[in-house]
C-alpha atoms as a PDB file:
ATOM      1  CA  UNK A   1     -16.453 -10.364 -12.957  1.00  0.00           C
ATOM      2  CA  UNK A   2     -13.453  -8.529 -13.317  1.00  0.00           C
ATOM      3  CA  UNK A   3     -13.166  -5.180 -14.281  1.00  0.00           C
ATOM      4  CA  UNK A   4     -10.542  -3.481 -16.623  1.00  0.00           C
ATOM      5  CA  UNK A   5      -9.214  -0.921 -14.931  1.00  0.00           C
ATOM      6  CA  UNK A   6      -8.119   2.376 -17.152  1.00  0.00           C
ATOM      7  CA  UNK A   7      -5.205   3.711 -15.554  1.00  0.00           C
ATOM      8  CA  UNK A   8      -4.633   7.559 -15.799  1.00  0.00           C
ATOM      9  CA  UNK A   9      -1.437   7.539 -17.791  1.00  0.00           C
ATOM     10  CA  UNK A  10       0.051  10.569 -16.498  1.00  0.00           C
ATOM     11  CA  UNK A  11      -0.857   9.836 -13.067  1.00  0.00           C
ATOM     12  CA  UNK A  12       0.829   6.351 -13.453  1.00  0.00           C
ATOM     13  CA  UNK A  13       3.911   7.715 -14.895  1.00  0.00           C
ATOM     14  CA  UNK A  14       4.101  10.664 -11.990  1.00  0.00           C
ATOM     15  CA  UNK A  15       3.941   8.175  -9.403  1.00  0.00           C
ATOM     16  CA  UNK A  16       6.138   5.635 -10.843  1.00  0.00           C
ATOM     17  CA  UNK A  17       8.925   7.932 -11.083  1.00  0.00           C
ATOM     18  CA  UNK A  18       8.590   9.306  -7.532  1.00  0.00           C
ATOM     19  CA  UNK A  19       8.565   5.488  -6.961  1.00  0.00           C
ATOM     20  CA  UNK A  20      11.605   5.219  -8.733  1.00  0.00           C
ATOM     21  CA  UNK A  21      13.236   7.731  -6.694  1.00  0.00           C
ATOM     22  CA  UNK A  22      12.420   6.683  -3.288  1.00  0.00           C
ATOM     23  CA  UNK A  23      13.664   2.973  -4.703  1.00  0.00           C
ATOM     24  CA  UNK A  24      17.401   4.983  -4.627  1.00  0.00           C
ATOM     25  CA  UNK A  25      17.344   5.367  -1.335  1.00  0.00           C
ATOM     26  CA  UNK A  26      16.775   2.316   0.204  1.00  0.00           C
ATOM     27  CA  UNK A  27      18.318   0.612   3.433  1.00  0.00           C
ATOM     28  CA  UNK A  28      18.876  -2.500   1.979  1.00  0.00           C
ATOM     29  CA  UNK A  29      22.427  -3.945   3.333  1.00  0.00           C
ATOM     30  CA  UNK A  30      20.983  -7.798   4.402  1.00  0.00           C
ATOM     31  CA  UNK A  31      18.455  -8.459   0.792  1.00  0.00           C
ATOM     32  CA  UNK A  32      20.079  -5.903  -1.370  1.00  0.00           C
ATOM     33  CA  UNK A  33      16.307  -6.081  -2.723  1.00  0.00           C
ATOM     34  CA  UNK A  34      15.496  -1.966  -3.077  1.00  0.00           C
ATOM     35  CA  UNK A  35      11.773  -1.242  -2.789  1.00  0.00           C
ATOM     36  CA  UNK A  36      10.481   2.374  -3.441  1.00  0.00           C
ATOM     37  CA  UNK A  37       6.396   3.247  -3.491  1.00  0.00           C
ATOM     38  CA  UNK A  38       5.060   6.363  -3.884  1.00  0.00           C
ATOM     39  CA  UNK A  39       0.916   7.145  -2.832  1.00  0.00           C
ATOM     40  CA  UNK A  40      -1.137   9.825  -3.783  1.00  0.00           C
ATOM     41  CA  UNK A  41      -3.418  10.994  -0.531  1.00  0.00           C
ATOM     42  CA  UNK A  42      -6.994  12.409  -1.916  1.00  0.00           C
ATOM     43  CA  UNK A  43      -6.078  16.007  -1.874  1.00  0.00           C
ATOM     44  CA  UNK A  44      -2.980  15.480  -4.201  1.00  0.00           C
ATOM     45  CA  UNK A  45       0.178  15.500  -2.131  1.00  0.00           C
ATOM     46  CA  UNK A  46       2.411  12.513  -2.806  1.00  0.00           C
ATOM     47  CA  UNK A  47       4.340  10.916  -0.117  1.00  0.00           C
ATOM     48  CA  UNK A  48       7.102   8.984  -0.861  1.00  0.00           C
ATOM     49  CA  UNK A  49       8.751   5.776   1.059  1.00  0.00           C
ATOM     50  CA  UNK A  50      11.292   3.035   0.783  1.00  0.00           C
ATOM     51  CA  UNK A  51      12.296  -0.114   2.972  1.00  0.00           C
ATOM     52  CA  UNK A  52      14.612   0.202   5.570  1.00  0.00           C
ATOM     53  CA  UNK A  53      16.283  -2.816   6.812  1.00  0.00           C
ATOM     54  CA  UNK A  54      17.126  -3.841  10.249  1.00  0.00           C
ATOM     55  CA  UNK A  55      19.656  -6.491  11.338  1.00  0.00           C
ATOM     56  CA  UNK A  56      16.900  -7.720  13.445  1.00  0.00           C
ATOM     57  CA  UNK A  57      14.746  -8.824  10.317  1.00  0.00           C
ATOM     58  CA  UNK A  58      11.323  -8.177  11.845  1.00  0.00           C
ATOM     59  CA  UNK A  59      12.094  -4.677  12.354  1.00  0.00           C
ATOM     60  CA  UNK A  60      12.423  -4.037   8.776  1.00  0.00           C
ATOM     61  CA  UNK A  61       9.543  -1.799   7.263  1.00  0.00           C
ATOM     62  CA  UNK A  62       8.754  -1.996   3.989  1.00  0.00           C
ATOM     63  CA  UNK A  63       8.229   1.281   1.210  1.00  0.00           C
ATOM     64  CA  UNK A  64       4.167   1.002   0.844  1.00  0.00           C
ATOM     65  CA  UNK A  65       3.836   1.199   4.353  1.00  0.00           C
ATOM     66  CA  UNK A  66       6.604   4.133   4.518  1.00  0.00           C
ATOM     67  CA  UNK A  67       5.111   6.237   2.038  1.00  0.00           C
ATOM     68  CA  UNK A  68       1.017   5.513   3.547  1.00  0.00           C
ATOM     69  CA  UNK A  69       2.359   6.375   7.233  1.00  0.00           C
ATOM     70  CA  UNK A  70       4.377   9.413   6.070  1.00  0.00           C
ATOM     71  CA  UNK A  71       0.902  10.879   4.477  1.00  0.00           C
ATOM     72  CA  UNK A  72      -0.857   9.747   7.864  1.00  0.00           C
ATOM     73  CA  UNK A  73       1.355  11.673   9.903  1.00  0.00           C
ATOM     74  CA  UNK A  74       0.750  14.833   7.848  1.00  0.00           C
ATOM     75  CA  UNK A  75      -3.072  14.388   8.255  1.00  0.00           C
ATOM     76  CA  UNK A  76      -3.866  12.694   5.699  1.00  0.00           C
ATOM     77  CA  UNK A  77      -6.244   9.693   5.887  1.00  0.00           C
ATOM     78  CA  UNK A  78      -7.492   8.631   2.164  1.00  0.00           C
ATOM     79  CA  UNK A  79      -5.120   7.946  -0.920  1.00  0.00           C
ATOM     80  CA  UNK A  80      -6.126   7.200  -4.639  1.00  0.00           C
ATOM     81  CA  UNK A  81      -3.358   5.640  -6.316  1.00  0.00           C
ATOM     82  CA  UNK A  82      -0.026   3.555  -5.047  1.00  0.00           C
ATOM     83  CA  UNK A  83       3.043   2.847  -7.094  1.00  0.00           C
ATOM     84  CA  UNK A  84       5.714   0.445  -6.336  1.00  0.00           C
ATOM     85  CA  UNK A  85       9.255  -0.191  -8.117  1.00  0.00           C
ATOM     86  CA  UNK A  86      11.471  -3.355  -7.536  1.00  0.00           C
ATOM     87  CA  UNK A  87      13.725  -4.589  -9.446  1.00  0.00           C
ATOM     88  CA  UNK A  88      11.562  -7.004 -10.916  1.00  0.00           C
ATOM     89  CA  UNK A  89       8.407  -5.427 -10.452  1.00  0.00           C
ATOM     90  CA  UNK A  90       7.587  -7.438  -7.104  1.00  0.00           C
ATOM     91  CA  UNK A  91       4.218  -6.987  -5.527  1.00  0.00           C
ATOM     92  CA  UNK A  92       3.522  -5.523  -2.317  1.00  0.00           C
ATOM     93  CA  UNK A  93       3.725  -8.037   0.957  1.00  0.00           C
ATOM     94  CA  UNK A  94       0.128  -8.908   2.688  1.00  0.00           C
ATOM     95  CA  UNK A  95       0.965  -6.355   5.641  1.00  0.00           C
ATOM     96  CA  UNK A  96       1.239  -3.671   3.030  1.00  0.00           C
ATOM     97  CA  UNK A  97      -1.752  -4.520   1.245  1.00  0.00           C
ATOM     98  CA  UNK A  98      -4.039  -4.366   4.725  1.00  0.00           C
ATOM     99  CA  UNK A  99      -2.203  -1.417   5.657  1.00  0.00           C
ATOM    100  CA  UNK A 100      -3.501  -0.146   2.078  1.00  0.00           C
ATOM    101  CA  UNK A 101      -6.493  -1.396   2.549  1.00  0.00           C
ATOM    102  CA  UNK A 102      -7.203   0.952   5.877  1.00  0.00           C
ATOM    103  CA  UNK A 103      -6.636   4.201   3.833  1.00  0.00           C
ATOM    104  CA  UNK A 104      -7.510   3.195   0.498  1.00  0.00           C
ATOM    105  CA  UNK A 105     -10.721   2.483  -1.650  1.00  0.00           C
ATOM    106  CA  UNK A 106     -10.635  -1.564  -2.950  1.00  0.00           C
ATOM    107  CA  UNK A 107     -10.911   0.001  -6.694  1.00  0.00           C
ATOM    108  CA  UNK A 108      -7.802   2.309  -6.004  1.00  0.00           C
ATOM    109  CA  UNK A 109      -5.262   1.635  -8.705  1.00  0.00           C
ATOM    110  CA  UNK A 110      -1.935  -0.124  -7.610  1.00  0.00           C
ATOM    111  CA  UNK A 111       0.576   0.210 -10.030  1.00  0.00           C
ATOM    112  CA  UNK A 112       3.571  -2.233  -9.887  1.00  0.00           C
ATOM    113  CA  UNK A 113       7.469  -1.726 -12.028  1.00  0.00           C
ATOM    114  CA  UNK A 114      10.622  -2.694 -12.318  1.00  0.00           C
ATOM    115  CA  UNK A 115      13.662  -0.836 -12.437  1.00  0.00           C
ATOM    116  CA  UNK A 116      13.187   0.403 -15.965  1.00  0.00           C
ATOM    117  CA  UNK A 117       9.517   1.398 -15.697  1.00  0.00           C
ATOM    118  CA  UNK A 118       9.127  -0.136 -18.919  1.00  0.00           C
ATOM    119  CA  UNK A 119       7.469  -3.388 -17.175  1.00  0.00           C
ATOM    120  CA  UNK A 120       4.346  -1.662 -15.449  1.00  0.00           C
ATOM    121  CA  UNK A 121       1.134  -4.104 -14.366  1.00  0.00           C
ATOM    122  CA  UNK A 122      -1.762  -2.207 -13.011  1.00  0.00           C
ATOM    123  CA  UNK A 123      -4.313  -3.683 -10.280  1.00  0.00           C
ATOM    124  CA  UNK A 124      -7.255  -2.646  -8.104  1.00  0.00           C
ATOM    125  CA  UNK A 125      -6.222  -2.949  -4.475  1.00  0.00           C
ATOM    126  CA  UNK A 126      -9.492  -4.850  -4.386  1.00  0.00           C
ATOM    127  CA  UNK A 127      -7.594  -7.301  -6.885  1.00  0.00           C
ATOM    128  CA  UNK A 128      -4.180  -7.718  -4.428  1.00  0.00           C
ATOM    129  CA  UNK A 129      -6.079  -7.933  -0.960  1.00  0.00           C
ATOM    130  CA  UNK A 130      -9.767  -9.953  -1.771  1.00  0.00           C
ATOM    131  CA  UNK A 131     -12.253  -9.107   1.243  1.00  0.00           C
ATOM    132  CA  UNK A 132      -9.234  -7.095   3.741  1.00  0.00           C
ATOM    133  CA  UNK A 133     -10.377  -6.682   6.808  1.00  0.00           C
ATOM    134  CA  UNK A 134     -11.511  -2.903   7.217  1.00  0.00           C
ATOM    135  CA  UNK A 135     -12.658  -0.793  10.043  1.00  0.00           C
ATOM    136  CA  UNK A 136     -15.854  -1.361   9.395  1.00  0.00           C
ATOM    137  CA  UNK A 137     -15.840  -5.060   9.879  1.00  0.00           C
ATOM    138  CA  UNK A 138     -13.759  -4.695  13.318  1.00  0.00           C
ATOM    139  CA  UNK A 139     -16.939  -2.424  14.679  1.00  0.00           C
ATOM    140  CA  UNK A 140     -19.255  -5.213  12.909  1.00  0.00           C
ATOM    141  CA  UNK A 141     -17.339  -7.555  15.075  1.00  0.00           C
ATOM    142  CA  UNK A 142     -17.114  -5.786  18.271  1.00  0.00           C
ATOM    143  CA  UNK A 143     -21.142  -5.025  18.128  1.00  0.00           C
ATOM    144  CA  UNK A 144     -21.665  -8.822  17.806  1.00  0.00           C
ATOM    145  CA  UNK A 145     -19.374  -9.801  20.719  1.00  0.00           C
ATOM    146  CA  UNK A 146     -20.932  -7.317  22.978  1.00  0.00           C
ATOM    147  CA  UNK A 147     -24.707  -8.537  22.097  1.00  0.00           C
ATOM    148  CA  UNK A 148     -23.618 -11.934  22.458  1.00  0.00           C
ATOM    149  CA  UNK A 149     -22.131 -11.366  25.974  1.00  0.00           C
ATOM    150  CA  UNK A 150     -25.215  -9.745  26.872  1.00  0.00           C
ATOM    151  CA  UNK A 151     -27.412 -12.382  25.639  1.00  0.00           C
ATOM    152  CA  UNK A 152     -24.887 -15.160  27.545  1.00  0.00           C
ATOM    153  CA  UNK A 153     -24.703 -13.227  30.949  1.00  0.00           C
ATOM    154  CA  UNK A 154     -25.805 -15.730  33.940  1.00  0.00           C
END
Protein backbone atom coordinates (compact mmCIF):
# COMPACT_ATOMS: atom_id res chain seq x y z
CA UNK A 1 0.00 0.00 0.00
CA UNK A 2 1.37 3.20 -0.63
CA UNK A 3 1.08 6.02 1.41
CA UNK A 4 0.53 9.76 0.42
CA UNK A 5 2.96 11.54 1.89
CA UNK A 6 1.97 15.37 3.07
CA UNK A 7 4.93 17.33 2.62
CA UNK A 8 5.46 20.35 5.02
CA UNK A 9 5.29 23.13 2.50
CA UNK A 10 7.50 25.50 4.11
CA UNK A 11 9.93 22.97 5.00
CA UNK A 12 10.00 21.83 1.28
CA UNK A 13 10.41 25.24 -0.02
CA UNK A 14 13.38 26.06 2.76
CA UNK A 15 15.24 23.18 1.68
CA UNK A 16 14.75 23.44 -1.93
CA UNK A 17 16.17 26.77 -2.06
CA UNK A 18 19.25 25.94 0.05
CA UNK A 19 19.27 23.13 -2.60
CA UNK A 20 19.18 25.56 -5.16
CA UNK A 21 22.04 27.34 -3.82
CA UNK A 22 24.47 24.67 -3.23
CA UNK A 23 23.40 23.56 -7.09
CA UNK A 24 25.52 27.14 -7.95
CA UNK A 25 28.39 25.93 -6.81
CA UNK A 26 29.08 22.88 -8.31
CA UNK A 27 32.41 21.28 -9.72
CA UNK A 28 31.05 20.18 -12.73
CA UNK A 29 33.77 20.78 -15.69
CA UNK A 30 33.53 16.87 -17.34
CA UNK A 31 29.09 16.46 -17.14
CA UNK A 32 28.32 20.09 -16.83
CA UNK A 33 25.30 18.27 -14.92
CA UNK A 34 25.10 20.68 -11.47
CA UNK A 35 23.62 18.78 -8.52
CA UNK A 36 22.87 20.69 -5.21
CA UNK A 37 20.95 18.82 -2.01
CA UNK A 38 20.34 20.26 1.02
CA UNK A 39 19.33 17.81 4.47
CA UNK A 40 17.83 18.77 7.50
CA UNK A 41 19.68 16.75 10.61
CA UNK A 42 16.92 16.13 13.55
CA UNK A 43 17.84 19.06 15.63
CA UNK A 44 17.26 21.60 12.71
CA UNK A 45 20.59 22.63 11.25
CA UNK A 46 20.73 22.28 7.48
CA UNK A 47 23.80 21.22 5.77
CA UNK A 48 24.26 21.93 2.42
CA UNK A 49 26.34 19.96 -0.50
CA UNK A 50 27.00 19.79 -4.18
CA UNK A 51 29.00 17.35 -6.58
CA UNK A 52 32.41 17.84 -7.16
CA UNK A 53 33.93 16.30 -10.12
CA UNK A 54 37.19 14.63 -10.54
CA UNK A 55 39.04 13.93 -13.81
CA UNK A 56 39.38 10.52 -12.45
CA UNK A 57 35.49 9.84 -12.69
CA UNK A 58 35.23 7.53 -9.67
CA UNK A 59 36.47 10.11 -7.46
CA UNK A 60 33.61 12.29 -8.09
CA UNK A 61 31.17 12.70 -5.01
CA UNK A 62 27.93 13.51 -5.48
CA UNK A 63 25.67 16.58 -3.43
CA UNK A 64 23.34 14.09 -1.17
CA UNK A 65 26.24 12.50 0.06
CA UNK A 66 28.09 16.06 0.51
CA UNK A 67 25.47 17.63 2.38
CA UNK A 68 24.70 14.02 4.81
CA UNK A 69 28.65 13.81 5.52
CA UNK A 70 28.99 17.56 6.19
CA UNK A 71 26.10 17.12 9.06
CA UNK A 72 28.04 13.83 10.18
CA UNK A 73 31.11 15.57 10.71
CA UNK A 74 29.43 18.20 12.90
CA UNK A 75 27.87 15.41 15.08
CA UNK A 76 25.06 14.91 13.70
CA UNK A 77 23.71 11.39 13.04
CA UNK A 78 19.75 11.54 12.11
CA UNK A 79 18.15 13.86 9.34
CA UNK A 80 14.35 14.36 8.49
CA UNK A 81 14.05 15.73 5.18
CA UNK A 82 16.52 15.81 1.87
CA UNK A 83 16.15 18.08 -1.10
CA UNK A 84 17.81 17.77 -4.35
CA UNK A 85 17.92 20.26 -7.50
CA UNK A 86 19.11 19.24 -11.08
CA UNK A 87 18.40 20.62 -13.88
CA UNK A 88 15.79 18.33 -14.66
CA UNK A 89 14.85 17.27 -11.40
CA UNK A 90 17.10 13.98 -11.52
CA UNK A 91 16.88 11.56 -8.67
CA UNK A 92 19.50 10.72 -6.36
CA UNK A 93 22.13 7.75 -7.51
CA UNK A 94 21.77 4.23 -5.45
CA UNK A 95 25.05 5.16 -3.36
CA UNK A 96 23.25 8.25 -2.22
CA UNK A 97 20.15 6.65 -1.40
CA UNK A 98 22.06 3.85 1.02
CA UNK A 99 24.12 6.53 2.27
CA UNK A 100 20.55 8.14 3.12
CA UNK A 101 19.35 5.29 4.20
CA UNK A 102 22.17 4.98 7.21
CA UNK A 103 21.07 8.38 8.73
CA UNK A 104 17.64 8.63 7.71
CA UNK A 105 14.13 7.14 8.67
CA UNK A 106 12.56 5.05 5.31
CA UNK A 107 9.37 7.55 5.70
CA UNK A 108 11.76 10.68 5.61
CA UNK A 109 10.58 12.94 2.84
CA UNK A 110 12.93 13.31 -0.27
CA UNK A 111 12.09 16.10 -2.22
CA UNK A 112 13.37 16.23 -5.86
CA UNK A 113 13.48 19.85 -8.48
CA UNK A 114 14.64 21.25 -11.25
CA UNK A 115 16.24 24.38 -11.83
CA UNK A 116 13.11 26.45 -11.50
CA UNK A 117 11.68 24.77 -8.39
CA UNK A 118 8.51 24.91 -10.08
CA UNK A 119 8.82 20.98 -10.99
CA UNK A 120 9.01 19.49 -7.32
CA UNK A 121 8.09 15.44 -6.83
CA UNK A 122 8.08 14.37 -3.27
CA UNK A 123 9.03 10.65 -2.06
CA UNK A 124 9.61 8.62 1.10
CA UNK A 125 13.21 7.47 1.13
CA UNK A 126 11.47 4.18 1.82
CA UNK A 127 9.93 4.78 -1.81
CA UNK A 128 13.67 5.50 -3.65
CA UNK A 129 15.72 2.70 -1.74
CA UNK A 130 12.98 -0.53 -1.11
CA UNK A 131 14.48 -2.78 1.83
CA UNK A 132 18.36 -0.69 2.04
CA UNK A 133 20.51 -2.44 3.83
CA UNK A 134 20.77 -0.78 7.43
CA UNK A 135 22.91 -1.29 10.41
CA UNK A 136 20.73 -3.33 11.84
CA UNK A 137 20.71 -6.00 9.23
CA UNK A 138 24.74 -5.98 9.05
CA UNK A 139 24.65 -6.99 13.07
CA UNK A 140 21.65 -9.48 12.03
CA UNK A 141 24.17 -10.82 9.64
CA UNK A 142 27.26 -10.89 11.60
CA UNK A 143 25.27 -12.76 14.66
CA UNK A 144 24.28 -15.47 12.12
CA UNK A 145 27.80 -16.00 10.69
CA UNK A 146 29.30 -16.27 14.06
CA UNK A 147 26.55 -18.99 15.32
CA UNK A 148 26.98 -20.75 12.23
CA UNK A 149 30.82 -21.00 12.59
CA UNK A 150 30.29 -22.17 15.95
CA UNK A 151 27.84 -24.73 15.08
CA UNK A 152 30.38 -25.88 11.93
CA UNK A 153 33.65 -25.95 14.09
CA UNK A 154 35.40 -29.59 13.69
Amino acid sequence: MKRKIQPDKALQRGLLEFAAQARALAYTPYSNYQVGAAVVAKSGKIYTGSNVENASYGLTVCAERNAIFKGVTEGEREFVALAVVTANGGSPCGACRQVAFEFMRPDAPVYLADASLRRVRVFTLGELLRDGFTPQKLRQGQKRAKANRKTTKP
